[in-house]
PDB file of N, CA and C in Angstrom:
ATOM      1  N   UNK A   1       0.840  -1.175   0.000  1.00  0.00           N
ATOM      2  CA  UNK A   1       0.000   0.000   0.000  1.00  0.00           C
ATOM      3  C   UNK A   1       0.888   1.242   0.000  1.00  0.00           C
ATOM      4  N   UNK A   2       0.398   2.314  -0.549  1.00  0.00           N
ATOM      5  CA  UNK A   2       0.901   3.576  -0.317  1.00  0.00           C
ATOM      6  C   UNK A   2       1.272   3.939   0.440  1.00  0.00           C
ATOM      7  N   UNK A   3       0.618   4.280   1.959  1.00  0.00           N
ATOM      8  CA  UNK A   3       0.827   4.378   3.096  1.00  0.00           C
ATOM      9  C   UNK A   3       1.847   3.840   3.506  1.00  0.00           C
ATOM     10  N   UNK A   4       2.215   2.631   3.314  1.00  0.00           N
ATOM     11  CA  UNK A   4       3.244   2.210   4.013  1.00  0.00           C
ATOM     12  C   UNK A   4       4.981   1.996   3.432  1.00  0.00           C
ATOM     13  N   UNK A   5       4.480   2.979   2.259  1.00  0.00           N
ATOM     14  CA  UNK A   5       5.864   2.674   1.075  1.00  0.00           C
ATOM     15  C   UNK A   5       6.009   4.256   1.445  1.00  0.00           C
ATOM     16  N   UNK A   6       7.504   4.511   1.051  1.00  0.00           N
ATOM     17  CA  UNK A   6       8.045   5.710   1.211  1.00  0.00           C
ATOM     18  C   UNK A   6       8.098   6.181  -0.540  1.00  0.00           C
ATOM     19  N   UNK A   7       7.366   7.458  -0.476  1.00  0.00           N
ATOM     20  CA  UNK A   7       7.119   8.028  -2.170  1.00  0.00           C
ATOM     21  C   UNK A   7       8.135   7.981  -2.873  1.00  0.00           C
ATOM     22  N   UNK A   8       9.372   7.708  -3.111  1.00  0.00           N
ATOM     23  CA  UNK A   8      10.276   7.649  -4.747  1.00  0.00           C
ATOM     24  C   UNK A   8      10.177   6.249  -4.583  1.00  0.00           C
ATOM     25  N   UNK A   9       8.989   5.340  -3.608  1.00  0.00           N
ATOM     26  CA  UNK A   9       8.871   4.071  -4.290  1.00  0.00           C
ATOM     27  C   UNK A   9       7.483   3.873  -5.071  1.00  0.00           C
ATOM     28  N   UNK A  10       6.850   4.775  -5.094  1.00  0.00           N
ATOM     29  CA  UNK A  10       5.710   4.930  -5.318  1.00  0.00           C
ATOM     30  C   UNK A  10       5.254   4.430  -7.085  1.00  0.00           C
ATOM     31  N   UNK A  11       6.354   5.367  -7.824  1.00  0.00           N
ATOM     32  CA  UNK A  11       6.359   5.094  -9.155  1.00  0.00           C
ATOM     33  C   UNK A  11       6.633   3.547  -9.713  1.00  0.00           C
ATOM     34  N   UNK A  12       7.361   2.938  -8.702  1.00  0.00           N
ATOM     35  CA  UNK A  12       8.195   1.691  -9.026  1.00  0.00           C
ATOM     36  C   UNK A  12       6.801   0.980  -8.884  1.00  0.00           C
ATOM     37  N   UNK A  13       5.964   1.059  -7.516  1.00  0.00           N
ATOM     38  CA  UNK A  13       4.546   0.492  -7.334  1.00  0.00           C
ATOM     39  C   UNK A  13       3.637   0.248  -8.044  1.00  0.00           C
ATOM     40  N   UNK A  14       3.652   1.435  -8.805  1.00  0.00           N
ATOM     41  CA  UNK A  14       2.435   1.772  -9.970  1.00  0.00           C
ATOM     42  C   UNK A  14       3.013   0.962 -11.426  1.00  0.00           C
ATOM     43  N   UNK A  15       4.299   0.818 -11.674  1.00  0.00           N
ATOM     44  CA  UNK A  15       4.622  -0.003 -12.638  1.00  0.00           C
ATOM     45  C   UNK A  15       4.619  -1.304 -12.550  1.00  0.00           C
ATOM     46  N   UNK A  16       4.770  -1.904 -11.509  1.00  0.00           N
ATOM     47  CA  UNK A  16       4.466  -3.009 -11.174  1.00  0.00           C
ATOM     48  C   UNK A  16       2.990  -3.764 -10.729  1.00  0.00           C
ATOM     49  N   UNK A  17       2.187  -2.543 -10.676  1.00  0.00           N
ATOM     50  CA  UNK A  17       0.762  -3.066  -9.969  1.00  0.00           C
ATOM     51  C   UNK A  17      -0.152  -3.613 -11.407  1.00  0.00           C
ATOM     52  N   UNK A  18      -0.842  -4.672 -10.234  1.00  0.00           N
ATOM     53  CA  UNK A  18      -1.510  -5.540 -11.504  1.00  0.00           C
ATOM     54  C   UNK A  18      -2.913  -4.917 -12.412  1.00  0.00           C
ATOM     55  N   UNK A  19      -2.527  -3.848 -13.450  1.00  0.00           N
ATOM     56  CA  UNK A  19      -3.735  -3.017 -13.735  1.00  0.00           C
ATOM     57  C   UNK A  19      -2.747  -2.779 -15.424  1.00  0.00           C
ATOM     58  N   UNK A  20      -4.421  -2.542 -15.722  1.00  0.00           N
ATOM     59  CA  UNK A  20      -3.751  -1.896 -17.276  1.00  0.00           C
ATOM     60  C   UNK A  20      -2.681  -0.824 -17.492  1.00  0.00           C
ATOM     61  N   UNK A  21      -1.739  -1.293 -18.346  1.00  0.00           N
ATOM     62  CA  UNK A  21      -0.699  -0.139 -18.881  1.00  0.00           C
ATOM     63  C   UNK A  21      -0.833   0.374 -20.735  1.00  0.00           C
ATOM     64  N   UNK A  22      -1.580  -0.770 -20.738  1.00  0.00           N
ATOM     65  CA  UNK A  22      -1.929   0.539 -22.274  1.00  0.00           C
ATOM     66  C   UNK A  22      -3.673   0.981 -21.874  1.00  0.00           C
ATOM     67  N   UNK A  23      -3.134   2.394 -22.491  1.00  0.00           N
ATOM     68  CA  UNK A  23      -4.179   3.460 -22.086  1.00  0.00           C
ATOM     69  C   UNK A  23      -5.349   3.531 -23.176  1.00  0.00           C
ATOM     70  N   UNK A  24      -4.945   2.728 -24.477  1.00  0.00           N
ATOM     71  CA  UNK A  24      -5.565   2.369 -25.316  1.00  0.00           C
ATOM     72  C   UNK A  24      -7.175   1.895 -24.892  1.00  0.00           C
ATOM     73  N   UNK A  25      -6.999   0.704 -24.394  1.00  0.00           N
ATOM     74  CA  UNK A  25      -7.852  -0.132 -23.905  1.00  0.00           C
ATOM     75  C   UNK A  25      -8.494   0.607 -22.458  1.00  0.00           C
ATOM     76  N   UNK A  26      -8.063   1.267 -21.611  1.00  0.00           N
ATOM     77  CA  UNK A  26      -8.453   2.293 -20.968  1.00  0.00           C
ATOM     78  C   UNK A  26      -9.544   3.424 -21.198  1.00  0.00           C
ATOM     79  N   UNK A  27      -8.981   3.964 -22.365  1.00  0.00           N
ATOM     80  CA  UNK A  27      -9.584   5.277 -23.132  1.00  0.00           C
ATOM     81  C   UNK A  27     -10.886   4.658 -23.593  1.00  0.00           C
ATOM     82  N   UNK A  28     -10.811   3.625 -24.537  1.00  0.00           N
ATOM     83  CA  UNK A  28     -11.348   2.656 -25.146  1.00  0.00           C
ATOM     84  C   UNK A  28     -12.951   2.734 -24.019  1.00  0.00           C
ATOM     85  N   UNK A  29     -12.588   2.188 -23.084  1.00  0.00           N
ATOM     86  CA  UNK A  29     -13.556   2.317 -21.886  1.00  0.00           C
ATOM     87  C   UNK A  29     -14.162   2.999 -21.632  1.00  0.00           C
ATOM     88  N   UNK A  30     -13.808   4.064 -21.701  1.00  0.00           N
ATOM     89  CA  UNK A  30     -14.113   5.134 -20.782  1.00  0.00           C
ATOM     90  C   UNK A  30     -15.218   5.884 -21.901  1.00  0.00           C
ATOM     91  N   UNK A  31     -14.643   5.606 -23.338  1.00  0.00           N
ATOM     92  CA  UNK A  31     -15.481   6.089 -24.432  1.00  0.00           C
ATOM     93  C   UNK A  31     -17.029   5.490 -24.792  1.00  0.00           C
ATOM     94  N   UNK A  32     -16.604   4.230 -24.226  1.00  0.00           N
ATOM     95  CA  UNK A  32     -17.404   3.391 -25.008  1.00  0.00           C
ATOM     96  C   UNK A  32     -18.713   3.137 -23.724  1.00  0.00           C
ATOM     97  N   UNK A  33     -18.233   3.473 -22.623  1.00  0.00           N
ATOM     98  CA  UNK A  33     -19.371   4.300 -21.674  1.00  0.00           C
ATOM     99  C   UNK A  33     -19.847   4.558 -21.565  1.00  0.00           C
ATOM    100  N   UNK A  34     -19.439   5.999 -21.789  1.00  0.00           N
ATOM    101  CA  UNK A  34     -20.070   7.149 -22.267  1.00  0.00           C
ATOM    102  C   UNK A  34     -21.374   7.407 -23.446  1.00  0.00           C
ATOM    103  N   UNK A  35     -20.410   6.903 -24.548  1.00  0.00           N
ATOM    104  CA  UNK A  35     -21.587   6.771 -25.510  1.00  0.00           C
ATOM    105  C   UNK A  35     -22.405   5.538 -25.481  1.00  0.00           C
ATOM    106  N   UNK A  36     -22.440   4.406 -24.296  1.00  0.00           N
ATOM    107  CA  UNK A  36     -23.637   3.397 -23.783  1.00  0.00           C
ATOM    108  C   UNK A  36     -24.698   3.998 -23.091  1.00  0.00           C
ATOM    109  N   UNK A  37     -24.225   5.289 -22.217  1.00  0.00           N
ATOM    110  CA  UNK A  37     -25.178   5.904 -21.746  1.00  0.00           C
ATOM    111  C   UNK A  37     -25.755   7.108 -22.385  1.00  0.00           C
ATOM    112  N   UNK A  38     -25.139   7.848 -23.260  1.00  0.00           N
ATOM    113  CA  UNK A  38     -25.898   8.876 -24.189  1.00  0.00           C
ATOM    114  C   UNK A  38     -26.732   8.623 -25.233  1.00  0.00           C
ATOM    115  N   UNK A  39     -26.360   7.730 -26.192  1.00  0.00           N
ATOM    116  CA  UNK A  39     -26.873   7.070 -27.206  1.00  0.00           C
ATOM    117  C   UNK A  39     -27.779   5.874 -26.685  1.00  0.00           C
ATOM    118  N   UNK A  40     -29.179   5.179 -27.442  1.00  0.00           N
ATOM    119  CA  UNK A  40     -30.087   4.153 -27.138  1.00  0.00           C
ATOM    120  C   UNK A  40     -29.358   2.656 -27.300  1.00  0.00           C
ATOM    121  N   UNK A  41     -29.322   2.124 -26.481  1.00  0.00           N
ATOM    122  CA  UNK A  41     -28.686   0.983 -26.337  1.00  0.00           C
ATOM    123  C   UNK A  41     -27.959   0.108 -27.645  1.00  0.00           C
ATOM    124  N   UNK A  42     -29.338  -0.152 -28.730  1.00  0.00           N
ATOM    125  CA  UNK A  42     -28.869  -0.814 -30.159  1.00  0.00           C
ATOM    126  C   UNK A  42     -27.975   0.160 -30.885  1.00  0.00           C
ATOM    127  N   UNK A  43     -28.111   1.629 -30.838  1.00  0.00           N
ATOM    128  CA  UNK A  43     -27.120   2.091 -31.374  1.00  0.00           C
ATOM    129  C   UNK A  43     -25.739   2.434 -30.853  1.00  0.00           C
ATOM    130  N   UNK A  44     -25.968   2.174 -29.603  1.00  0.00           N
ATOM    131  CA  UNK A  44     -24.593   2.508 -29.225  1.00  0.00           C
ATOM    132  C   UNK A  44     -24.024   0.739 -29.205  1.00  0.00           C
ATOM    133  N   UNK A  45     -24.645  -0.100 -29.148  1.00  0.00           N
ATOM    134  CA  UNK A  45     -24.362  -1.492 -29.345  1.00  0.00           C
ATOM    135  C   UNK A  45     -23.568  -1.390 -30.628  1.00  0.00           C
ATOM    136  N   UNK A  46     -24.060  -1.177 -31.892  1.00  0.00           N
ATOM    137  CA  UNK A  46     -23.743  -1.292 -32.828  1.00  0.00           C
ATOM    138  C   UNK A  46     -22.094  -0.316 -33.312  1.00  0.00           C
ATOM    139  N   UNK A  47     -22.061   0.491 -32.840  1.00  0.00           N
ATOM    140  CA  UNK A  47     -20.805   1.413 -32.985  1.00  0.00           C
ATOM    141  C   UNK A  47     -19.721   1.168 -32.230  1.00  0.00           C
ATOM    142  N   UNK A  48     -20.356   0.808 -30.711  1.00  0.00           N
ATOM    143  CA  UNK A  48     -18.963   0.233 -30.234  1.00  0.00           C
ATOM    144  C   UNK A  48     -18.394  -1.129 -30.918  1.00  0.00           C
ATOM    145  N   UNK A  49     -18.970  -1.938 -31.681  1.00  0.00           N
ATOM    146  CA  UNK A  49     -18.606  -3.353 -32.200  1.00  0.00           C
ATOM    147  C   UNK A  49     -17.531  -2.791 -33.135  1.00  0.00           C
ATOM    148  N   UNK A  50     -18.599  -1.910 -34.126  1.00  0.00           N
ATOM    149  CA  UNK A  50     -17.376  -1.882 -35.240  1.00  0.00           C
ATOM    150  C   UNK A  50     -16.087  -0.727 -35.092  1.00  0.00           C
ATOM    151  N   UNK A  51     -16.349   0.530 -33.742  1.00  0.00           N
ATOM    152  CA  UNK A  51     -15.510   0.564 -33.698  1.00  0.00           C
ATOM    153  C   UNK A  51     -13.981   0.036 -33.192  1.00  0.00           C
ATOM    154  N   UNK A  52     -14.850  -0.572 -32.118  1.00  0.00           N
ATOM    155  CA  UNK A  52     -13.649  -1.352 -31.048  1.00  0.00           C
ATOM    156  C   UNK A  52     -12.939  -2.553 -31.975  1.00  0.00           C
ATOM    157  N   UNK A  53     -13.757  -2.669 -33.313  1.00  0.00           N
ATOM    158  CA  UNK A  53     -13.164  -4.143 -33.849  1.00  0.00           C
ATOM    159  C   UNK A  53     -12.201  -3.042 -34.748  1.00  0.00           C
ATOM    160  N   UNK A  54     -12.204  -2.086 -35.433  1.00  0.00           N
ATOM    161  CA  UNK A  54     -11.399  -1.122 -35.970  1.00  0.00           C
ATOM    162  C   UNK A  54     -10.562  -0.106 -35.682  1.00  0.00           C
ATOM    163  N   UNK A  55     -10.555  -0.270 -34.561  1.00  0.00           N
ATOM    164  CA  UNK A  55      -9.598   0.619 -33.948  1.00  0.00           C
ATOM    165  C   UNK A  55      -8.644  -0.596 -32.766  1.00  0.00           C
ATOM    166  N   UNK A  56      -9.175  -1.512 -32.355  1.00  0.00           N
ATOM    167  CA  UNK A  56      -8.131  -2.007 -31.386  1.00  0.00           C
ATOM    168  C   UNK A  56      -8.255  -3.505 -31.756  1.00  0.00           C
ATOM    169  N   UNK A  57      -7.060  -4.216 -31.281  1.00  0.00           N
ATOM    170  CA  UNK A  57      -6.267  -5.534 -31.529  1.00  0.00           C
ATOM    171  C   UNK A  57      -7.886  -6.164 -31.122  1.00  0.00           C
ATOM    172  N   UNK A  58      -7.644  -7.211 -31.611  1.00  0.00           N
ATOM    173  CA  UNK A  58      -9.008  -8.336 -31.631  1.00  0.00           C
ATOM    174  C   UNK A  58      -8.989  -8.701 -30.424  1.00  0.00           C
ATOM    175  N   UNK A  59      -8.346  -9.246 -29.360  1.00  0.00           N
ATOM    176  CA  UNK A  59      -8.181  -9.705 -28.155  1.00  0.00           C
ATOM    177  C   UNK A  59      -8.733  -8.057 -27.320  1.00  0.00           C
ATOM    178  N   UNK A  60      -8.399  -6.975 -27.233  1.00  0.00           N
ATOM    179  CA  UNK A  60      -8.626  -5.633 -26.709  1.00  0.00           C
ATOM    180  C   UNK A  60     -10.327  -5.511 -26.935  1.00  0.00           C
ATOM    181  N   UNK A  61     -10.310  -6.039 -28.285  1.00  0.00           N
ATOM    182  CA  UNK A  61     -12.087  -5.436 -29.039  1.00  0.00           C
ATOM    183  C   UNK A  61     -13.030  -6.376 -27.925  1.00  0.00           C
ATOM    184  N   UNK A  62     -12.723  -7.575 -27.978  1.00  0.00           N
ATOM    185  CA  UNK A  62     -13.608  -8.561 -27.441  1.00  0.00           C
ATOM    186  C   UNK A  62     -14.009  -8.231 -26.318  1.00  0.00           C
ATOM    187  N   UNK A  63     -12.412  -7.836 -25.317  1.00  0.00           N
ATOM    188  CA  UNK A  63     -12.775  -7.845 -23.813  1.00  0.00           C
ATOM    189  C   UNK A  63     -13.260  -6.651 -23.869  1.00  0.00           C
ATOM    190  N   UNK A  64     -13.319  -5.498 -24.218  1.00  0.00           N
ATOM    191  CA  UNK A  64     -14.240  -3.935 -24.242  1.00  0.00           C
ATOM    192  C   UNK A  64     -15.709  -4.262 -24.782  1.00  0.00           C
ATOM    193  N   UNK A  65     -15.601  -4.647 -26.095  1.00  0.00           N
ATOM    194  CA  UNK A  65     -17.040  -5.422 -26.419  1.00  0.00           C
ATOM    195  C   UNK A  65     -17.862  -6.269 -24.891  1.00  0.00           C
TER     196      UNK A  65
END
């Protein structure tokens, strides 16, 4: 935990902690959210498929899909 690490170990923590490091698949998320909750379900169904299958690695598309 944070708390109990002294901060110039902090960075070393965060590179090592078990969480996404491409921001790709991150962003990806955070987009595809967003427009689940603005847009009516079938259409935002439909846009995240083909974009997530066109913009990110097939393994990335699936697990965001």
């Amino acid at each position: 935990m944070f708390s109990t690490q002294p901060v110039p170990m902090w960075a070393e923590m965060l590179d090592n902690a078990d969480i996404p490091h491409d921001y790709y698949i991150t962003y990806s998320a955070f987009v595809f959210t967003w427009l689940s909750l603005i847009v009516p379900f079938p259409l935002a169904k439909a846009s995240i498929d083909k974009l997530a299958h066109a913009l990110l690695p097939q393994s990335d598309a699936d697990f965001i899909i």
